[in-house]
Protein backbone atom coordinates (compact mmCIF):
# COMPACT_ATOMS: atom_id res chain seq x y z
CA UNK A 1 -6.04 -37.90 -49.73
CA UNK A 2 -4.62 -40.15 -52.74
CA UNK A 3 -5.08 -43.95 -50.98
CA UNK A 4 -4.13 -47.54 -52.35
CA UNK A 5 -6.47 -49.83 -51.45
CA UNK A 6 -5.59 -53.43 -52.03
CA UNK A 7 -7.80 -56.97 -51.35
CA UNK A 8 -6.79 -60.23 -50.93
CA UNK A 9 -8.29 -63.40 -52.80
CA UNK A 10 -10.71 -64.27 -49.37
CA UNK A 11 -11.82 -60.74 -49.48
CA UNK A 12 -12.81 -61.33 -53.33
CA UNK A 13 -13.47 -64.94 -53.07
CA UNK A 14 -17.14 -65.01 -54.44
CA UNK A 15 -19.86 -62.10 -55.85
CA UNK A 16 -21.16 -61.02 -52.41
CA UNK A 17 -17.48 -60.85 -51.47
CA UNK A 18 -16.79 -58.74 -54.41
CA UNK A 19 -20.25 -56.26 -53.81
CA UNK A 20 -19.18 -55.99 -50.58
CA UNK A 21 -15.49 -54.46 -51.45
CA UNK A 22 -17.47 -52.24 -54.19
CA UNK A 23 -19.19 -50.69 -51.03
CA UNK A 24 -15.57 -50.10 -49.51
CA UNK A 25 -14.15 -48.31 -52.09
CA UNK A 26 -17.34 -46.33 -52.43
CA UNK A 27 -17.40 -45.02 -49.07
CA UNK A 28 -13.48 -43.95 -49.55
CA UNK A 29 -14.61 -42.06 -52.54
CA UNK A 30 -17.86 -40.45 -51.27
CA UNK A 31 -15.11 -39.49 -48.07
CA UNK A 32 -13.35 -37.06 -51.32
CA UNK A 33 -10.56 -39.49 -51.85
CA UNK A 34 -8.67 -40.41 -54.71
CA UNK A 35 -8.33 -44.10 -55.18
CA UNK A 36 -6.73 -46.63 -56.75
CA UNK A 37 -7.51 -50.44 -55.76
CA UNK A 38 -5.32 -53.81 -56.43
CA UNK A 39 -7.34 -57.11 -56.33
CA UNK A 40 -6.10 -60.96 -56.34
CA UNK A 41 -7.26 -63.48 -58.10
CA UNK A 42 -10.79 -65.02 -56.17
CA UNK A 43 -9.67 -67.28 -53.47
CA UNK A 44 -8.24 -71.11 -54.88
CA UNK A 45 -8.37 -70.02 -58.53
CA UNK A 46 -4.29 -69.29 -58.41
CA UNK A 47 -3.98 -73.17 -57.21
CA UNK A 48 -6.30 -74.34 -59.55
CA UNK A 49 -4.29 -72.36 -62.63
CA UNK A 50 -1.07 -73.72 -61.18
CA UNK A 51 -2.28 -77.06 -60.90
CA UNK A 52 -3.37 -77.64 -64.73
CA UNK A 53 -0.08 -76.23 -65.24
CA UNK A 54 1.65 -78.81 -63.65
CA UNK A 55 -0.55 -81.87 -64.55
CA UNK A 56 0.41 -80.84 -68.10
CA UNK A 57 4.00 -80.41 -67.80
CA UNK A 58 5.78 -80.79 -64.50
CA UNK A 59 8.92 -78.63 -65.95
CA UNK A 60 6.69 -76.39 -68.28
CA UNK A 61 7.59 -73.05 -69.61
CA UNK A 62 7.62 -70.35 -67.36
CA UNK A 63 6.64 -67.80 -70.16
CA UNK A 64 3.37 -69.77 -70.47
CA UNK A 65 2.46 -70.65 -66.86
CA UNK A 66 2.67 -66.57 -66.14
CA UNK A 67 0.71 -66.48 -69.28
CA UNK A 68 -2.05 -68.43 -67.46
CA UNK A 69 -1.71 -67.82 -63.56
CA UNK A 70 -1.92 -64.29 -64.46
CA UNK A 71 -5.79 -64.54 -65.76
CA UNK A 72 -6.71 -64.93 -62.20
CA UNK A 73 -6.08 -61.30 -61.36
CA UNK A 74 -7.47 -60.08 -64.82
CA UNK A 75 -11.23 -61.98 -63.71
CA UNK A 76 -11.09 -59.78 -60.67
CA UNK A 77 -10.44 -56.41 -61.85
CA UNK A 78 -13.13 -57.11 -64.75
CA UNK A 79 -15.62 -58.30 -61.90
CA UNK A 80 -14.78 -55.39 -59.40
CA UNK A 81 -14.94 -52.76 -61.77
CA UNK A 82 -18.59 -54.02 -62.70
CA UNK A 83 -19.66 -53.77 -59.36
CA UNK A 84 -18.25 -50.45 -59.07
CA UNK A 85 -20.10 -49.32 -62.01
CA UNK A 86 -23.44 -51.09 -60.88
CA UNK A 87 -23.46 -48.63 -57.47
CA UNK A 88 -22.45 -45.38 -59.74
CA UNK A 89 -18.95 -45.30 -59.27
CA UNK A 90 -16.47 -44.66 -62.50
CA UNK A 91 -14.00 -47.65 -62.26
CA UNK A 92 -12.20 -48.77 -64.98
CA UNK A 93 -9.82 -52.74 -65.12
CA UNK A 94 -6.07 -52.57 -65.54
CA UNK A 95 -4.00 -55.44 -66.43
CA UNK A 96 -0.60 -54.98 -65.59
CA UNK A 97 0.68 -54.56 -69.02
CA UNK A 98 -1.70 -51.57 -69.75
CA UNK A 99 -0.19 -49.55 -66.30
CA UNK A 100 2.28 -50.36 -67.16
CA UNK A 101 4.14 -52.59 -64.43
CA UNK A 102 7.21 -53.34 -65.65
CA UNK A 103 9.28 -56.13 -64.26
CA UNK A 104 12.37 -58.27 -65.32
CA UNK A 105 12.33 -61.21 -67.12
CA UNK A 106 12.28 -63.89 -64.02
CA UNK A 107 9.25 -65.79 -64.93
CA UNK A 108 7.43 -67.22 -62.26
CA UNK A 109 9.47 -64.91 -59.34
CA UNK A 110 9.33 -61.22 -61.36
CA UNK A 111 10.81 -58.18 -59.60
CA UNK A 112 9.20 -54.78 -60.29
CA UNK A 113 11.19 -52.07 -62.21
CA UNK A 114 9.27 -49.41 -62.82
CA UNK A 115 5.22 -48.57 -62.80
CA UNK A 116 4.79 -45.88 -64.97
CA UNK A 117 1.70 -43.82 -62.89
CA UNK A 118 1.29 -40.76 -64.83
CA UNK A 119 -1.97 -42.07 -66.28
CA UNK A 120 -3.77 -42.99 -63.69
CA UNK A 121 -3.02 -39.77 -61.35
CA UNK A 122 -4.49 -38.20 -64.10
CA UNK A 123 -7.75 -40.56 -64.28
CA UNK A 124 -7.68 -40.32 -60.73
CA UNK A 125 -7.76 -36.96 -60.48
CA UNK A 126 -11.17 -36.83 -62.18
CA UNK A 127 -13.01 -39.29 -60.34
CA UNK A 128 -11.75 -42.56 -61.73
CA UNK A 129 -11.04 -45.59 -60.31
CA UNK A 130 -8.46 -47.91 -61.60
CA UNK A 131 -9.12 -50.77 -60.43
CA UNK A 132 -5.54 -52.76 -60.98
CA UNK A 133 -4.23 -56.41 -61.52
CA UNK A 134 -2.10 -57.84 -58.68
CA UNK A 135 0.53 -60.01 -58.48
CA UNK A 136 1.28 -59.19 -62.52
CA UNK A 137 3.50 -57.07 -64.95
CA UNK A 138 5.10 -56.81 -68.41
CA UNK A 139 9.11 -58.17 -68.87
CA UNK A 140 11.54 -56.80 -71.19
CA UNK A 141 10.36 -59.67 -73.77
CA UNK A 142 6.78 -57.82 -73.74
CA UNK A 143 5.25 -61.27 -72.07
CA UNK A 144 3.38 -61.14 -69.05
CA UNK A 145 5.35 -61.79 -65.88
CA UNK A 146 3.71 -62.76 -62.60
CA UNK A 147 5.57 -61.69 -58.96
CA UNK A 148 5.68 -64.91 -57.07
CA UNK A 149 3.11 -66.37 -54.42
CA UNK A 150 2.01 -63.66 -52.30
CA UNK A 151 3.00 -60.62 -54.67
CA UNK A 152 -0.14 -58.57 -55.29
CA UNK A 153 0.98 -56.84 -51.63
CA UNK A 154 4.34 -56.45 -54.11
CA UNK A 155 2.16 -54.47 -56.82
CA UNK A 156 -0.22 -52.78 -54.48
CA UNK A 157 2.68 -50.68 -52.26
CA UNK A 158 4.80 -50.28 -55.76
CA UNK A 159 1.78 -48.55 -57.06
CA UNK A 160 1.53 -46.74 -53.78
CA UNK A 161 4.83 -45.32 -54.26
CA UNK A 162 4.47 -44.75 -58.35
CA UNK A 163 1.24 -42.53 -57.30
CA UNK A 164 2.90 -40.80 -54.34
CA UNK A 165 -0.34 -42.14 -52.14
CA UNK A 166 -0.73 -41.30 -48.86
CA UNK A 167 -1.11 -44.68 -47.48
CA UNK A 168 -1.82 -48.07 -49.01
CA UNK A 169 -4.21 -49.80 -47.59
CA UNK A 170 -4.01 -53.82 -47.20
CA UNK A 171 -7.21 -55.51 -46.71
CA UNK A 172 -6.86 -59.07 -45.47
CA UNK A 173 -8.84 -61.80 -43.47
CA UNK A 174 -7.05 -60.64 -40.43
CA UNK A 175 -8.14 -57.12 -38.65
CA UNK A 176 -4.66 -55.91 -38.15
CA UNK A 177 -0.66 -57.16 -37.15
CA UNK A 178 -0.73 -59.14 -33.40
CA UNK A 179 2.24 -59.74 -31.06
CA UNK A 180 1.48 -63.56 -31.94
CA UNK A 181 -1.05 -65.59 -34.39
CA UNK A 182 -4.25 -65.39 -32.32
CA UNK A 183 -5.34 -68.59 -32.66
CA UNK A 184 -2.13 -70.06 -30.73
CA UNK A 185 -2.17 -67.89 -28.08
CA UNK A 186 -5.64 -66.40 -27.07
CA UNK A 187 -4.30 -63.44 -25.40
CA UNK A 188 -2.09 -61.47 -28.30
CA UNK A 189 -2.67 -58.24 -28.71
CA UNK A 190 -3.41 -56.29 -31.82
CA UNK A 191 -1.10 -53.38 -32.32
CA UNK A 192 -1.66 -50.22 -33.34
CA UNK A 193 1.98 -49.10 -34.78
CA UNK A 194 4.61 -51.31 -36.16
CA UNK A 195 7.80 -50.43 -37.37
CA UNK A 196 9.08 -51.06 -41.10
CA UNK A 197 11.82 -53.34 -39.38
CA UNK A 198 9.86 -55.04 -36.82
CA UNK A 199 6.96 -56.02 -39.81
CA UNK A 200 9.71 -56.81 -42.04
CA UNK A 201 11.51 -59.14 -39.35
CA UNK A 202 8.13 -60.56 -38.57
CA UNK A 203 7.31 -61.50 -42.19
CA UNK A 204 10.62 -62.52 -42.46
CA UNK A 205 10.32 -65.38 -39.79
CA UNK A 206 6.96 -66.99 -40.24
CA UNK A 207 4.35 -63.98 -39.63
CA UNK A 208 2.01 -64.48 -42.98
CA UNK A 209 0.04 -60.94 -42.69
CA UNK A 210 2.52 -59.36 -45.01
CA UNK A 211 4.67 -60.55 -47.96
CA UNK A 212 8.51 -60.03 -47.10
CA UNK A 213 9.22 -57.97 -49.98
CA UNK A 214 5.97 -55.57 -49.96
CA UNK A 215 7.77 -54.22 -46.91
CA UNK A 216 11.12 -54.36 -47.90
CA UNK A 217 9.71 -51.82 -50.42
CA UNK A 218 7.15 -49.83 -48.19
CA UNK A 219 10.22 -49.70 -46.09
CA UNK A 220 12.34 -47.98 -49.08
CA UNK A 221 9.88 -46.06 -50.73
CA UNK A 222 8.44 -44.63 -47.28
CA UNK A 223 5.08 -45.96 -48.07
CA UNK A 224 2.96 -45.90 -44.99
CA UNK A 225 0.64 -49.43 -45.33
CA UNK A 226 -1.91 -50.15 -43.13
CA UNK A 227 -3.27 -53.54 -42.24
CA UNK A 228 -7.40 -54.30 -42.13
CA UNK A 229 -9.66 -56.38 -42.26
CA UNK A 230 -11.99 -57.12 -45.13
CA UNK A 231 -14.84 -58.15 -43.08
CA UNK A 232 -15.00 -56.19 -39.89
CA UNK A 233 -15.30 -52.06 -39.61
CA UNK A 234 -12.14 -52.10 -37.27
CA UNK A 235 -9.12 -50.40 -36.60
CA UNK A 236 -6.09 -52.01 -38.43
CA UNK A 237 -2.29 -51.43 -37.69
CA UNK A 238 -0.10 -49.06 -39.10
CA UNK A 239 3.25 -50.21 -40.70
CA UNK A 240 5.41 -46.60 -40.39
CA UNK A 241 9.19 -45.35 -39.63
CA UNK A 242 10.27 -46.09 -36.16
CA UNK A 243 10.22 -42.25 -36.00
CA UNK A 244 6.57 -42.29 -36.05
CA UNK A 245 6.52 -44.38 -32.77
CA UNK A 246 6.84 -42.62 -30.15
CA UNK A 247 6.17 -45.27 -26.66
CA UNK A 248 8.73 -48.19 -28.02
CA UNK A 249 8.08 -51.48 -26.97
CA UNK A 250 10.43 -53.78 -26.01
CA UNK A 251 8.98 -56.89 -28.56
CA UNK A 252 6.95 -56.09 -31.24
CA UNK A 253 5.64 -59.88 -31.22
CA UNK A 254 6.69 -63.22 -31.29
CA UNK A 255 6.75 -65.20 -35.05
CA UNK A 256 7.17 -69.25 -35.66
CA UNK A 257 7.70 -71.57 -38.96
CA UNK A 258 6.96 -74.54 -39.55
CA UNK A 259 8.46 -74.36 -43.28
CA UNK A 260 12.39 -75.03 -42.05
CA UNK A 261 14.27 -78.12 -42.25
CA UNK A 262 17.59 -78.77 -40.67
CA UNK A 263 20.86 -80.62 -42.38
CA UNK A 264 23.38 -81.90 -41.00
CA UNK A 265 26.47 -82.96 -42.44
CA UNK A 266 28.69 -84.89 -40.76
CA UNK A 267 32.62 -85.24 -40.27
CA UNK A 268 33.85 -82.37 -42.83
CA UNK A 269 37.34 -81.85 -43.64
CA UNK A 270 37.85 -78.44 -40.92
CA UNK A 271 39.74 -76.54 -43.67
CA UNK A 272 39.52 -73.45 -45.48
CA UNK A 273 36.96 -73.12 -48.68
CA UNK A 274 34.88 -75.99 -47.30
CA UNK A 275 32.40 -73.55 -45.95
CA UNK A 276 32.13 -71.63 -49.41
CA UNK A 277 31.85 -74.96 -51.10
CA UNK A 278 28.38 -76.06 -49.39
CA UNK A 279 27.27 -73.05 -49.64
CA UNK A 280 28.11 -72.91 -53.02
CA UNK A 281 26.23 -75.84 -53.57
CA UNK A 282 22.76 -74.11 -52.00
CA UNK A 283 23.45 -70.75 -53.99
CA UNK A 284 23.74 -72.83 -57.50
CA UNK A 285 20.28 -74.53 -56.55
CA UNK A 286 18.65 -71.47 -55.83
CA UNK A 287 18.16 -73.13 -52.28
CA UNK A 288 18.21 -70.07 -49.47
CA UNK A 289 20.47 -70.88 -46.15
CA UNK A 290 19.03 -69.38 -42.62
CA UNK A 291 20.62 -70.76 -39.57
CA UNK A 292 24.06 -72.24 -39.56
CA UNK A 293 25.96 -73.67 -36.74
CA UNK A 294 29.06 -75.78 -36.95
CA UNK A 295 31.20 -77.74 -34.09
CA UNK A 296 34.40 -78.37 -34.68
CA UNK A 297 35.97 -81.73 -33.36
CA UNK A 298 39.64 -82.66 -32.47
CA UNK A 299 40.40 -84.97 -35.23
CA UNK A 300 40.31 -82.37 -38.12
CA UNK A 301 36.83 -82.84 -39.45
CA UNK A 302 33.55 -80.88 -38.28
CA UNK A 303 30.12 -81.44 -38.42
CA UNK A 304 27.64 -78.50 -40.23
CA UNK A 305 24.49 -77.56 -39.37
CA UNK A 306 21.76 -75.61 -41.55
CA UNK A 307 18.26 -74.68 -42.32
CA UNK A 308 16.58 -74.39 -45.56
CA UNK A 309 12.95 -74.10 -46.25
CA UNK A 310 10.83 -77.35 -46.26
CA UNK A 311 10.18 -77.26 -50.12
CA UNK A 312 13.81 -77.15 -50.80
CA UNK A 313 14.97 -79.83 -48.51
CA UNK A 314 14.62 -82.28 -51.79
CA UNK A 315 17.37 -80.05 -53.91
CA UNK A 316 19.51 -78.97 -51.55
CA UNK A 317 20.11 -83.00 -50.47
CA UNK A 318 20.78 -83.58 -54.16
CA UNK A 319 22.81 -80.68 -54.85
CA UNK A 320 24.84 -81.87 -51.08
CA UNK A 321 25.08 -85.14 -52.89
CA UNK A 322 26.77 -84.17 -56.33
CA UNK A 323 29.18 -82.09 -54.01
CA UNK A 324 30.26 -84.94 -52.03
CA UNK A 325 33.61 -85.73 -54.03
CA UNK A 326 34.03 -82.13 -53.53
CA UNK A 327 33.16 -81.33 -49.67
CA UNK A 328 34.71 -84.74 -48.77
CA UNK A 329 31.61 -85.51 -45.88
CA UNK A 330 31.13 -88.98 -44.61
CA UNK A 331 27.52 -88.69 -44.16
CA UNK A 332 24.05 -86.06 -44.18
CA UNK A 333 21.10 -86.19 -41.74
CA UNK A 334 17.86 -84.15 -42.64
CA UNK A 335 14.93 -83.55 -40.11
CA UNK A 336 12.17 -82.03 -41.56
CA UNK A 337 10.61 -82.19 -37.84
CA UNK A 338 11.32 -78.30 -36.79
CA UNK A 339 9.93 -75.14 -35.69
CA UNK A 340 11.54 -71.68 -35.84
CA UNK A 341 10.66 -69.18 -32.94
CA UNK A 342 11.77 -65.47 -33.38
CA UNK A 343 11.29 -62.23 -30.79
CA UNK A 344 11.20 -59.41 -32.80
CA UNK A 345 11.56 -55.69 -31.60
CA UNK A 346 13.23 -52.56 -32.33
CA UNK A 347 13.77 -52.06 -28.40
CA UNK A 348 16.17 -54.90 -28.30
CA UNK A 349 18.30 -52.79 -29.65
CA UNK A 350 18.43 -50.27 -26.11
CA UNK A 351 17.61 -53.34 -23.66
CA UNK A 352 19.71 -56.25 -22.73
CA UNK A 353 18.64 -59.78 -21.81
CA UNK A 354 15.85 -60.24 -24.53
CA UNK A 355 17.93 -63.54 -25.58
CA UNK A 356 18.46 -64.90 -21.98
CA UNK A 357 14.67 -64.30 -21.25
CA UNK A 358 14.49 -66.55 -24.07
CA UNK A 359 16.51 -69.44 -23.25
CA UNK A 360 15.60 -69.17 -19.48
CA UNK A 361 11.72 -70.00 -20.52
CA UNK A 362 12.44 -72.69 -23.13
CA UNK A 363 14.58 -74.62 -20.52
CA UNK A 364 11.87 -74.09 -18.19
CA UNK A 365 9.37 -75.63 -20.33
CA UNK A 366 12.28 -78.69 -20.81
CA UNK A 367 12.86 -77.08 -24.69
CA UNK A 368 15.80 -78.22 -26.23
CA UNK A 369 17.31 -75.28 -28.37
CA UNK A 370 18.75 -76.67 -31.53
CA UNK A 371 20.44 -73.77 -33.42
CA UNK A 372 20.22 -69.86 -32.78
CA UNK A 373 20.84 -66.94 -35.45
CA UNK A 374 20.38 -63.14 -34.23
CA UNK A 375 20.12 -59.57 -35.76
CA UNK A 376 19.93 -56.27 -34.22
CA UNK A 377 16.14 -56.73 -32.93
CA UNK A 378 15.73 -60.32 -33.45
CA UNK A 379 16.56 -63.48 -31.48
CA UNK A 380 15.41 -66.50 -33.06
CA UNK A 381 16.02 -70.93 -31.98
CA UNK A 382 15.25 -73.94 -33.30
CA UNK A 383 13.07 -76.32 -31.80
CA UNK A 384 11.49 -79.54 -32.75
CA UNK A 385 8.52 -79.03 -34.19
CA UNK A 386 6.16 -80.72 -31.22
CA UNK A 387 6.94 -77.79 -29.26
CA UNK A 388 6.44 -74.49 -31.04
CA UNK A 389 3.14 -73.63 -29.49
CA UNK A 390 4.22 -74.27 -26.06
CA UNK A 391 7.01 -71.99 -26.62
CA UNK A 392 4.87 -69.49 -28.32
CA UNK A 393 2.87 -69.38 -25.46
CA UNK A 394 5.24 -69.08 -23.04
CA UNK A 395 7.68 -66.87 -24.19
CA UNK A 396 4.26 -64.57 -24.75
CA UNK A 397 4.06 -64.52 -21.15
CA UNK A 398 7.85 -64.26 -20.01
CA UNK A 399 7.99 -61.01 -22.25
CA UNK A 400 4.89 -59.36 -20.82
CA UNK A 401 2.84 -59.33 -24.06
CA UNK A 402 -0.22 -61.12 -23.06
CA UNK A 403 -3.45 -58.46 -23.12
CA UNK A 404 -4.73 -57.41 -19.54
């Protein structure tokens, strides 16, 4: 079996950590498998790289900070690979630019284009393990790019696919993928299938055991991931096709954010092209739009409602406000005071009343429901922000998912 196995920066966060993922990849390898391993950079030493970055130059070069954040990930594959070697197993380091990964030229937020694999089956296939650079690749300008926050999940299922694995293995400080975060409701339960969708929904809405776009790609690529933990000799969760799940549940889990803020703008011209031009506005910022609701009013204006992420509340107000000639809006509210609840399951799709369940047990609870956006097996409201565990927890226990 050909296996990716990939490990977070609390799973290499000091030397013991590191021995102890030496002995992990070992034991895969006495077991007669090929493998390949992906490492972060050692827990805080990203923030740390990004931080000198910014203390020298708020709005420095791109080129140069992925020339820097990216020597995080190039200390752990130099470290990991020594520990491999001290307990008699051939490992070799990998940067990205000697897979090569190669990416395009988005500096800071790099997409993956191509991982040229040929290599390392062929190391592989004689006992060697590459032991390969997260989160990093090589643009068309020959610089080192880096993938964005969170992307060595990215690199680790692209090289799954590149090296037609088996499975790609994520090891994390969590022991698998829970109908809720554990520590908000006592009595989730870990499960053990998800579907591509339901994981991708899931990451998509506030769930942080798996970056959005390392399933978006495991989801194209058919790359069967599995989630573990770095610490404990438990069963994880496997992220598969829906085929591959044979009893489907009605909710996969329940996800929240804290990371949304709402706008409001108030008394709009109600005519065509206004929408487009607010929009507009967030697309030419780079600023990403969830939940939208608008209300139209008798005198010919309407009032807009929308949610952006936290960190872009600052430029999308400022982008709202060069626009205001334009949109013609007599005034904008902001409330950075929300919470984002999603359901999230592929048996929505075959069972009605998932969404009145929902709004049933926040009025219950007195919830006010502030917006609501759906997709084919996801219902998710906004809240203020006081109230997301209570929902959490009780919507957990109107659906049925609370363990025995």
């Amino acid at each position: 079996m050909r296996i990716v196995m990939k490990f977070g920066g609390t799973s290499v966060a000091d030397l013991r950590r590191i021995r102890n993922v030496a002995s992990r990849v070992r034991r895969e390898v006495a077991a007669g498998n090929e493998v390949a391993v992906v490492v972060s950079a050692m827990a805080g030493v990203t923030n740390q790289l990004v931080a000198w970055c910014q203390e020298l130059s708020p709005l420095h070069d791109a080129r140069e900070y992925d020339t820097v954040v990216a020597t995080g990930e190039q200390v752990s594959t130099g470290l990991l690979a020594i520990a491999l070697q001290e307990i008699g197993v051939d490992a070799r380091s990998w940067a990205g630019w000697q897979v090569p990964v190669a990416t395009d030229g988005a500096h800071g937020k790099a997409r993956i284009q191509a991982i040229e694999g040929a290599e390392l089956i062929r190391r592989m296939a004689r006992g060697e393990v590459p032991v390969v650079a997260g989160f990093q690749g090589i643009g068309p300008d020959r610089r080192i790019t880096t993938l964005g926050r969170g992307g060595s999940d990215t690199s680790a299922v692209a090289l799954a696919a590149a090296l037609k694995a088996d499975r790609c293995d994520i090891y994390t400080d969590v022991d698998g993928v829970y109908t809720t975060d554990p520590r908000i409701v006592p009595r989730a339960r870990k499960l053990e299938r998800i579907a591509y969708e339901e994981m991708l929904e899931l990451a998509s809405v506030g769930a942080k055991v798996l970056q959005t776009r390392s399933v978006e790609l495991a989801m194209k690529e058919h790359v069967r991931v599995q989630v573990l933990s770095s610490f404990e000799d438990v069963p994880g969760t496997l992220v598969v096709d829906e085929d591959e799940i044979v009893e489907k549940e009605l909710l996969a889990g329940i996800a929240f954010s804290r990371d949304e803020a709402k706008i409001t703008i108030r008394r709009v011209p109600d005519r065509p092209g206004i929408a487009a031009a607010v929009f507009g506005a967030m697309a030419a910022e780079n600023v990403n739009v969830d939940m939208i609701v608008q209300n139209i009013s008798a005198e010919g204006t309407t009032d807009m409602t929308f949610t952006v992420g936290k960190a872009d509340l600052p430029r999308a107000k400022a982008a709202l406000a060069a626009a205001r000639e334009r949109i013609g809006y007599a005034e904008i509210a902001a409330d950075g005071d929300v919470a984002k609840i999603s359901v999230v399951g592929v048996g929505m799709r075959s069972h009605a009343g998932v969404a009145s369940t929902m709004f049933r047990t926040l009025a219950e609870k007195g919830i006010n429901i502030q917006a609501i956006t759906t997709s084919e097996i996801k219902v998710s409201v906004l809240i203020g922000a006081e109230y997301a565990e209570l929902a959490v927890r009780a919507l957990h226990t109107a659906y049925g998912l609370d363990a025995g």
